[in-house]
PDB file of N, CA and C in Angstrom:
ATOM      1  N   UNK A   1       0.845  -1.166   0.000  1.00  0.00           N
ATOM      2  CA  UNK A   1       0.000   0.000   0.000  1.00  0.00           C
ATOM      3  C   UNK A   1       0.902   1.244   0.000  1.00  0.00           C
ATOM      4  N   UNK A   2       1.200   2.194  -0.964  1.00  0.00           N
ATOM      5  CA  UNK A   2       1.081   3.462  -0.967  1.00  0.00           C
ATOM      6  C   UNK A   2       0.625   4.672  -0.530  1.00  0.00           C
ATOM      7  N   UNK A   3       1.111   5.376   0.455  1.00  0.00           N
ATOM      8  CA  UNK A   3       0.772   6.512   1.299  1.00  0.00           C
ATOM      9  C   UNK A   3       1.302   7.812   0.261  1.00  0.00           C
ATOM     10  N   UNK A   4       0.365   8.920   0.134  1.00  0.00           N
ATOM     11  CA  UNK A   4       1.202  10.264  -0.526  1.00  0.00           C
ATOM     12  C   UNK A   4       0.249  11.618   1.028  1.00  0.00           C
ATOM     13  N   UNK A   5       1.268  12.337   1.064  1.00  0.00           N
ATOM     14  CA  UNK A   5       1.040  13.448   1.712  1.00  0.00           C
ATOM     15  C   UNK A   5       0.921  14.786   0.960  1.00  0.00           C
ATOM     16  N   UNK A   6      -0.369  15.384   0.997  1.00  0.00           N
ATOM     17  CA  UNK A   6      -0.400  16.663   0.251  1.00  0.00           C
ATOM     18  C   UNK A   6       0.277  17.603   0.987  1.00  0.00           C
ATOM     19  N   UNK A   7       1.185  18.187   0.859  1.00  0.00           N
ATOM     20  CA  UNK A   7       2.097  19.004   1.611  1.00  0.00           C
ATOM     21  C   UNK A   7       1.397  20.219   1.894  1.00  0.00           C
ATOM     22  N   UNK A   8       0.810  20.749   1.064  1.00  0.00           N
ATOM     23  CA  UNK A   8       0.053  21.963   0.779  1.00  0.00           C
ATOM     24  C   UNK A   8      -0.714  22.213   1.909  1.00  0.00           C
ATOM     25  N   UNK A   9      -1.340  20.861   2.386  1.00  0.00           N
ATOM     26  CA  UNK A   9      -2.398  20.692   3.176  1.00  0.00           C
ATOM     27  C   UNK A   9      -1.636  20.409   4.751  1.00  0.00           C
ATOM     28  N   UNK A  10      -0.822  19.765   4.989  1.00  0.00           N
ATOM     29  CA  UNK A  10      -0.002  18.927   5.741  1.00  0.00           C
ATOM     30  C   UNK A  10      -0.060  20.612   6.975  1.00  0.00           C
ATOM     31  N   UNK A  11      -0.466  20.280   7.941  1.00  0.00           N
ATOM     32  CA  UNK A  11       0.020  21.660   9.329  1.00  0.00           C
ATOM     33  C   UNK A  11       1.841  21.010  10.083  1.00  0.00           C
ATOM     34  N   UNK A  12       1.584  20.134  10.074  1.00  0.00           N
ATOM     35  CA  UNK A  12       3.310  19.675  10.967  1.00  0.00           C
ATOM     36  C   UNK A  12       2.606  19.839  12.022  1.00  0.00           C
ATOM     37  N   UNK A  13       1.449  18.774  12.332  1.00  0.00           N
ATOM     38  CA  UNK A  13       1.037  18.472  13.499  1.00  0.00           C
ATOM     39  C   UNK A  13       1.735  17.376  14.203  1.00  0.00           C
ATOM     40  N   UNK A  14       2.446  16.485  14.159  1.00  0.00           N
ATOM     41  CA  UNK A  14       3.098  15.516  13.802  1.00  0.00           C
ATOM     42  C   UNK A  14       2.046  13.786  14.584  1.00  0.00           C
ATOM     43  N   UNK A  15       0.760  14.176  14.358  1.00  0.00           N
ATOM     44  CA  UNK A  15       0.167  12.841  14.585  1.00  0.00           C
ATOM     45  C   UNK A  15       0.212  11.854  13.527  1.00  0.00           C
ATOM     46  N   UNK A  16       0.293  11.982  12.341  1.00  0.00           N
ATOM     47  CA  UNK A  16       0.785  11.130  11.627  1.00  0.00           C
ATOM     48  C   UNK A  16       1.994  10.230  11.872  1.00  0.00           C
ATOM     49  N   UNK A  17       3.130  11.222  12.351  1.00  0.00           N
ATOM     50  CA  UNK A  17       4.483   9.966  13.069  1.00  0.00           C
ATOM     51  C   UNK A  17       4.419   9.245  14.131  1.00  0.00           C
ATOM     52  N   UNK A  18       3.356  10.124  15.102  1.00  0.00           N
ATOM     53  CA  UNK A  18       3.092   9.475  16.619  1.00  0.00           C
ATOM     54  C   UNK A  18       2.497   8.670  16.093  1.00  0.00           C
ATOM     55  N   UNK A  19       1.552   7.811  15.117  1.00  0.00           N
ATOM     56  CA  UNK A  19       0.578   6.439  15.230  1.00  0.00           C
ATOM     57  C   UNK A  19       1.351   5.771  13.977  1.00  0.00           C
ATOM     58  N   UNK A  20       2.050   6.255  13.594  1.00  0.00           N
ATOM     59  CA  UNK A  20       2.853   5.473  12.938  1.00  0.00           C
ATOM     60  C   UNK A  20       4.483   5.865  11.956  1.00  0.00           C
ATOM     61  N   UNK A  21       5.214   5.570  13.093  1.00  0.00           N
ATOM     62  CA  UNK A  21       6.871   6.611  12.148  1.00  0.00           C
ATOM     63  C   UNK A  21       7.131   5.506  11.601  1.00  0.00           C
ATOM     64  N   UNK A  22       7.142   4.134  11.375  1.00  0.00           N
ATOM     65  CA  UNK A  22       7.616   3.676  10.160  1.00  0.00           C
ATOM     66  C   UNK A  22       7.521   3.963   8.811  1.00  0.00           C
ATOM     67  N   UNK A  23       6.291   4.906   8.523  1.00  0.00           N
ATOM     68  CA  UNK A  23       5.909   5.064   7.445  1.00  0.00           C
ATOM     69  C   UNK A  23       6.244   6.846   7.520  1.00  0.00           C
ATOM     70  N   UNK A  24       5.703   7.553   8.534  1.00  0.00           N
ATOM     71  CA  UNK A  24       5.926   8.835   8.112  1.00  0.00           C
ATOM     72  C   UNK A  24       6.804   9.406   9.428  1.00  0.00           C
ATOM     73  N   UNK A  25       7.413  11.013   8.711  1.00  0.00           N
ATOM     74  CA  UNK A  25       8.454  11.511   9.710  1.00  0.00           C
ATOM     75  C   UNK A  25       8.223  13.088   9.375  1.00  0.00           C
ATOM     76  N   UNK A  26       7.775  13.672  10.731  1.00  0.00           N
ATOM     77  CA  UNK A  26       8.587  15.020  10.775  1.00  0.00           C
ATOM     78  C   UNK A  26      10.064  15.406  10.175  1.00  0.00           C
ATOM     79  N   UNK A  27      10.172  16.613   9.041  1.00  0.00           N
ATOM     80  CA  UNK A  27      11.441  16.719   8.814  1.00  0.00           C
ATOM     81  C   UNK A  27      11.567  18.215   9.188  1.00  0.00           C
ATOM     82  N   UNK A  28      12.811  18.716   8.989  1.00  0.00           N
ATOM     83  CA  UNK A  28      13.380  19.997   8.959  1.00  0.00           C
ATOM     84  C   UNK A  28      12.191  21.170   8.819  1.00  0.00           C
ATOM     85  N   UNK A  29      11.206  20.834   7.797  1.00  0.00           N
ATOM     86  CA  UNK A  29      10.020  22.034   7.114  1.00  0.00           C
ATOM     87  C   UNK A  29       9.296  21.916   7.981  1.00  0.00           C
ATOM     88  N   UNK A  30       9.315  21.178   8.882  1.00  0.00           N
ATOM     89  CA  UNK A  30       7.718  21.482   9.558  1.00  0.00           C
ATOM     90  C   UNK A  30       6.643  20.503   9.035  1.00  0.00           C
ATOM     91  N   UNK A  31       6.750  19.965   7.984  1.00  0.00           N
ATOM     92  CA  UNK A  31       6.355  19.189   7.231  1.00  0.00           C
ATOM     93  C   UNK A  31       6.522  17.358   7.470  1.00  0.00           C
ATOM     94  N   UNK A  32       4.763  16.231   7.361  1.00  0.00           N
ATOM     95  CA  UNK A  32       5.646  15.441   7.391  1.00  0.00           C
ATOM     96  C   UNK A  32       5.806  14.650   6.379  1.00  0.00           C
ATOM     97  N   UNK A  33       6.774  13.619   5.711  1.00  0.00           N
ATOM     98  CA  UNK A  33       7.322  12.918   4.732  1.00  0.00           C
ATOM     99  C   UNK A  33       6.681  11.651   5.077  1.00  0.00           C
ATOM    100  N   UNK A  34       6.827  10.910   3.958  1.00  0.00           N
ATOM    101  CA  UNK A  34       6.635   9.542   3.913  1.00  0.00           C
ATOM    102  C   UNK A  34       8.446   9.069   4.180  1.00  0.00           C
ATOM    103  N   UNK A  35       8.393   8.033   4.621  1.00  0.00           N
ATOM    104  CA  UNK A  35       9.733   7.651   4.765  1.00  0.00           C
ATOM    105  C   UNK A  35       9.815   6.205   4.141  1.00  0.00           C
ATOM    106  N   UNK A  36       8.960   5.285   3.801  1.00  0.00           N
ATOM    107  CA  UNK A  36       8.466   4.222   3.329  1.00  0.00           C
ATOM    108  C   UNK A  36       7.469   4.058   2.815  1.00  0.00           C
ATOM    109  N   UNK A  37       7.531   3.817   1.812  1.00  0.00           N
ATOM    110  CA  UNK A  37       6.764   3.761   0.352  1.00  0.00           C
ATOM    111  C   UNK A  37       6.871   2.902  -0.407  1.00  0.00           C
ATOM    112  N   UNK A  38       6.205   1.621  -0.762  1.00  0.00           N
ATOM    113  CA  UNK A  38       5.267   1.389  -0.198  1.00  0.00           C
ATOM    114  C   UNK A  38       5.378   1.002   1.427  1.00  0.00           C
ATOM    115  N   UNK A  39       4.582   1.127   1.788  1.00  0.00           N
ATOM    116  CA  UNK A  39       4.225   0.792   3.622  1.00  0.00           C
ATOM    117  C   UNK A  39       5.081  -0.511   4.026  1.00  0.00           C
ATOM    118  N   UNK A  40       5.597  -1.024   4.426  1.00  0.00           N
ATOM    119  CA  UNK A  40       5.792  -2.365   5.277  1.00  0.00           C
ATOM    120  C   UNK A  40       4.196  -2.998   5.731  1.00  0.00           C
ATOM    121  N   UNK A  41       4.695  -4.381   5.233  1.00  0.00           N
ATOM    122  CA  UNK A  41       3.048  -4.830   5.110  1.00  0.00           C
ATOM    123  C   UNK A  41       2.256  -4.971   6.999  1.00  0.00           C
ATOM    124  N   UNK A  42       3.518  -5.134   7.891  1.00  0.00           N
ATOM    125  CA  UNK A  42       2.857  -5.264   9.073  1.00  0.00           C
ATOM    126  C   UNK A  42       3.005  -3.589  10.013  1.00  0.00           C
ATOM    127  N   UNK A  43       2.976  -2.586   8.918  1.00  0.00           N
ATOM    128  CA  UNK A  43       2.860  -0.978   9.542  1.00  0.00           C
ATOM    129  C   UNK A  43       1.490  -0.769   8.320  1.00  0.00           C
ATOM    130  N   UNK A  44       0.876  -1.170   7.799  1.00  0.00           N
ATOM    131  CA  UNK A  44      -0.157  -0.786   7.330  1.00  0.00           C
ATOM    132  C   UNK A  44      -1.724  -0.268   7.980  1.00  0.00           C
ATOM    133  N   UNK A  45      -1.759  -1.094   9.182  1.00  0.00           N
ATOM    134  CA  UNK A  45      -2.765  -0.844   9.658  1.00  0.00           C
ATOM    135  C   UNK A  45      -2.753   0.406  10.694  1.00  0.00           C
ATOM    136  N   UNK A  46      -1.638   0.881  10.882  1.00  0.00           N
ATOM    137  CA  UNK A  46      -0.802   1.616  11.762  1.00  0.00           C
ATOM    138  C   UNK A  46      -1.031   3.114  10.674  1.00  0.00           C
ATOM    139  N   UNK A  47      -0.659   3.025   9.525  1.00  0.00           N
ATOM    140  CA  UNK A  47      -0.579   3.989   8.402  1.00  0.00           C
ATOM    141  C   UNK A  47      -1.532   4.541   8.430  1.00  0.00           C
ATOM    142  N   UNK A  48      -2.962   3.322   7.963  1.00  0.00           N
ATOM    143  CA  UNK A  48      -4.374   4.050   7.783  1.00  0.00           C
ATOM    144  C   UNK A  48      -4.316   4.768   8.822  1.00  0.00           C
ATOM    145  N   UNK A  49      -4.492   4.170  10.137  1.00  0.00           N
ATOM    146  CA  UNK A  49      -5.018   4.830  11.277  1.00  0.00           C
ATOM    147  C   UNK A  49      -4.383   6.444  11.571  1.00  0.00           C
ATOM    148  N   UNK A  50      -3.109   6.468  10.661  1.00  0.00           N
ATOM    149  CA  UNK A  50      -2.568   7.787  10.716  1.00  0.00           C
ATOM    150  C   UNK A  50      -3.449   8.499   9.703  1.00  0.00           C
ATOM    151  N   UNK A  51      -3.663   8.119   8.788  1.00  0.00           N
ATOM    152  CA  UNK A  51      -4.433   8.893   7.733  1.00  0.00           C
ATOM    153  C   UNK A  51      -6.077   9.493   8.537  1.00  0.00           C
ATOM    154  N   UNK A  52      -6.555   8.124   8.984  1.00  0.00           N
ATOM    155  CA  UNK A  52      -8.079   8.947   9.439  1.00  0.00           C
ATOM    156  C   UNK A  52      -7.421   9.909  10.521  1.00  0.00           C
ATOM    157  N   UNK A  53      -6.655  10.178  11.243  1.00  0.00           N
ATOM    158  CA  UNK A  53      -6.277  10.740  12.843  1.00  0.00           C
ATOM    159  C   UNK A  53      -5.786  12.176  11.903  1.00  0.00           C
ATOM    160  N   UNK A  54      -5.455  12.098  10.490  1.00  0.00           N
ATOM    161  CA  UNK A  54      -4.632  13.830   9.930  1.00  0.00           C
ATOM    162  C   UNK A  54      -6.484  14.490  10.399  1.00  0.00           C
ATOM    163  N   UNK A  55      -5.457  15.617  10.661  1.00  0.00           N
ATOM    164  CA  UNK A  55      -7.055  16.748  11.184  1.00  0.00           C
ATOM    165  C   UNK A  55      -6.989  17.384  10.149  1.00  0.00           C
ATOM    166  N   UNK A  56      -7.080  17.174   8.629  1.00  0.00           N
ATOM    167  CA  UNK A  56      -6.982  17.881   7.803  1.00  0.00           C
ATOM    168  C   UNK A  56      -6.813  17.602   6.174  1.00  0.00           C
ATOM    169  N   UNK A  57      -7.036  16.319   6.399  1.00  0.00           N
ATOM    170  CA  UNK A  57      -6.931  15.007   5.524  1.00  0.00           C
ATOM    171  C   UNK A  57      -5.854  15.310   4.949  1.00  0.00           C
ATOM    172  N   UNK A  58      -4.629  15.272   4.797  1.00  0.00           N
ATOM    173  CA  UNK A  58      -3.127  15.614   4.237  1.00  0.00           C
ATOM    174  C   UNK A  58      -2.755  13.813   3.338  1.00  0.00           C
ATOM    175  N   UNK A  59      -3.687  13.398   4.311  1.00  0.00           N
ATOM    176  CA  UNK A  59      -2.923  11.733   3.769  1.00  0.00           C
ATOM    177  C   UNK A  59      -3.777  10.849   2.898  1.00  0.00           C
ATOM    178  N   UNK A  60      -3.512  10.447   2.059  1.00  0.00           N
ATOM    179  CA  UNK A  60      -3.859   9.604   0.768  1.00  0.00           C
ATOM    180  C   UNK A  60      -2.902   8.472   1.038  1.00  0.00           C
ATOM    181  N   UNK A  61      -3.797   7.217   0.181  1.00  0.00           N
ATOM    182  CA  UNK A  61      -3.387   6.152  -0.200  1.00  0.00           C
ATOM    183  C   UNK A  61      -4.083   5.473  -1.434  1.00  0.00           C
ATOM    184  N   UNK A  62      -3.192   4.803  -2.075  1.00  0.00           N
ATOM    185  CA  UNK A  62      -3.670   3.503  -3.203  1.00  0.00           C
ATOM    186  C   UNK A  62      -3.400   2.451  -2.924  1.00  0.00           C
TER     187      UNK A  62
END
């Protein structure tokens, strides 16, 4: 599974890394990154749950 972050949208709240940093990371911008792409198959369920928790929907997947 594939995670993309709309940056545009993204605040650098950093709950996306707290429910799951295998997949995403606070960097330097304030901004957070995917760091694994596609997901690790046993951080997937970990991923979504970061995606519904963005207060701002920043996070997509295919």
């Amino acid at each position: 599974m594939k995670f993309k972050i709309d940056e545009d949208l993204c605040i650098g709240c950093g709950v996306c890394e707290s429910e799951c940093d295998a997949v995403f990371e606070m960097q330097d911008d304030a901004k957070a990154h995917i760091i694994a792409n596609p997901a690790p198959a046993d951080a997937e369920d970990d991923a979504l749950s970061a995606e519904e928790s963005c207060p701002v929907d920043a996070i997509s997947h295919e």
